[in-house]
Protein backbone atom coordinates (compact mmCIF):
# COMPACT_ATOMS: atom_id res chain seq x y z
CA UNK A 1 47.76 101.75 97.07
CA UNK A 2 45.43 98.77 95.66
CA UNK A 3 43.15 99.50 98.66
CA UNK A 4 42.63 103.02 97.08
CA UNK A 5 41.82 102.18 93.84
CA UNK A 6 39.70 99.63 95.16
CA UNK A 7 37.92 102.30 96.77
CA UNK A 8 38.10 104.60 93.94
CA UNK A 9 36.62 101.20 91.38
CA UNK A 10 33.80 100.84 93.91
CA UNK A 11 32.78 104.70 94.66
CA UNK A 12 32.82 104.45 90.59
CA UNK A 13 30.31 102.10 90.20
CA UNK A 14 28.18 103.18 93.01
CA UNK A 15 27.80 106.52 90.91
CA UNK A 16 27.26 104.56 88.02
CA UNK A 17 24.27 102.60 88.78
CA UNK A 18 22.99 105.19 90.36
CA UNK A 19 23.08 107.54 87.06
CA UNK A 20 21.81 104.53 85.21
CA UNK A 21 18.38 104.59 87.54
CA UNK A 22 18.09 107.99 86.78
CA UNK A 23 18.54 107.96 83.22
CA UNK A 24 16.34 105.18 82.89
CA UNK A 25 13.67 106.77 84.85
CA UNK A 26 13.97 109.75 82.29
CA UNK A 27 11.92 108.29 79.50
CA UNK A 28 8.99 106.86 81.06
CA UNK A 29 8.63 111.13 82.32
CA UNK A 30 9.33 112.21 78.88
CA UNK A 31 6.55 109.90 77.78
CA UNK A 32 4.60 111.25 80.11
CA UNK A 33 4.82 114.97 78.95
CA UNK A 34 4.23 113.86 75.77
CA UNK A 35 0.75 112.03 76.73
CA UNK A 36 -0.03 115.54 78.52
CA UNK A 37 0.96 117.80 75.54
CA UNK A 38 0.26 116.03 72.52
CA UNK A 39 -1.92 113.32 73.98
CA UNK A 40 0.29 110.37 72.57
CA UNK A 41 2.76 108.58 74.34
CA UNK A 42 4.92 107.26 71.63
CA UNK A 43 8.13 108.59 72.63
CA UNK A 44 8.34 110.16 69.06
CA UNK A 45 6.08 112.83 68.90
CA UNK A 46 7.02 115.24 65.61
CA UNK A 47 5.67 118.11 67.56
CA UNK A 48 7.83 117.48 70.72
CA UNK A 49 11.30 116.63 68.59
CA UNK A 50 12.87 120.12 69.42
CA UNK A 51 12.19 118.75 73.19
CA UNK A 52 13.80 115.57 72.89
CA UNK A 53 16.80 116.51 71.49
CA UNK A 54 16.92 119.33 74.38
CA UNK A 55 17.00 116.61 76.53
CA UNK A 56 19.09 114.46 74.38
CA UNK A 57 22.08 116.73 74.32
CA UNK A 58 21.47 117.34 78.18
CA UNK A 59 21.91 114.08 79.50
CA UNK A 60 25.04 113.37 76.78
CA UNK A 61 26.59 117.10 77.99
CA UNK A 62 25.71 115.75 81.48
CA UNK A 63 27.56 112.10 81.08
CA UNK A 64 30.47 113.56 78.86
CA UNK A 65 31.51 115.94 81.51
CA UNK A 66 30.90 113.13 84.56
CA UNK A 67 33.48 111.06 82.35
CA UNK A 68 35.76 114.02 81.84
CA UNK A 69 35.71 114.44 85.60
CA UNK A 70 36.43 111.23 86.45
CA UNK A 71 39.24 110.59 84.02
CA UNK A 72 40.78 113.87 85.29
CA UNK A 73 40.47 112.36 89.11
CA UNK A 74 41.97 109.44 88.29
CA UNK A 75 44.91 110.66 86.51
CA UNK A 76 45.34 113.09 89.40
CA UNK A 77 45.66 110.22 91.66
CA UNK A 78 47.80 108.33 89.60
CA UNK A 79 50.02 111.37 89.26
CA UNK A 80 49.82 111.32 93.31
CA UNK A 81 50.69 107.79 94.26
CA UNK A 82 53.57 108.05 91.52
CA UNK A 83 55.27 110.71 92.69
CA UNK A 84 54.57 109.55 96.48
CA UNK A 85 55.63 106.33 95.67
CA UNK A 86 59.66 107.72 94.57
């Protein structure tokens, strides 16, 4: 059973760091867009606020349900090996 959630703890952080490239790599294209739009690249732009917090509440609706997914699969395995295990 330790095996598995050794597994499971690895897999985990394997997705992890790979959503942390991509989120990181999300700015510097935002920025971008903004340099092509408004012809600033401050990150901050008044006239591109509406378009931030689209993205904003994206990536958050994106990560809270990633969470939500995981927590489910790992109570579902709990729930598993527990009942396996008697």
């Amino acid at each position: 059973m330790q095996e598995y959630f050794d597994y499971i703890e690895k897999e985990q952080r394997k997705d992890f760091e790979l959503m942390l490239r991509k989120f990181q790599a999300i700015a510097p294209l935002l920025t971008k867009v903004e340099g092509l739009v408004v012809n600033t690249n401050t990150g901050e732009s008044p006239k591109l606020r509406q378009y931030y917090a689209h993205w904003e509440l994206k990536i958050y609706d994106s990560l809270t349900t990633v969470g939500q997914i995981n927590s489910s699969n790992v109570a579902s395995s709990c729930r598993y090996f527990c009942e396996s295990n008697n």
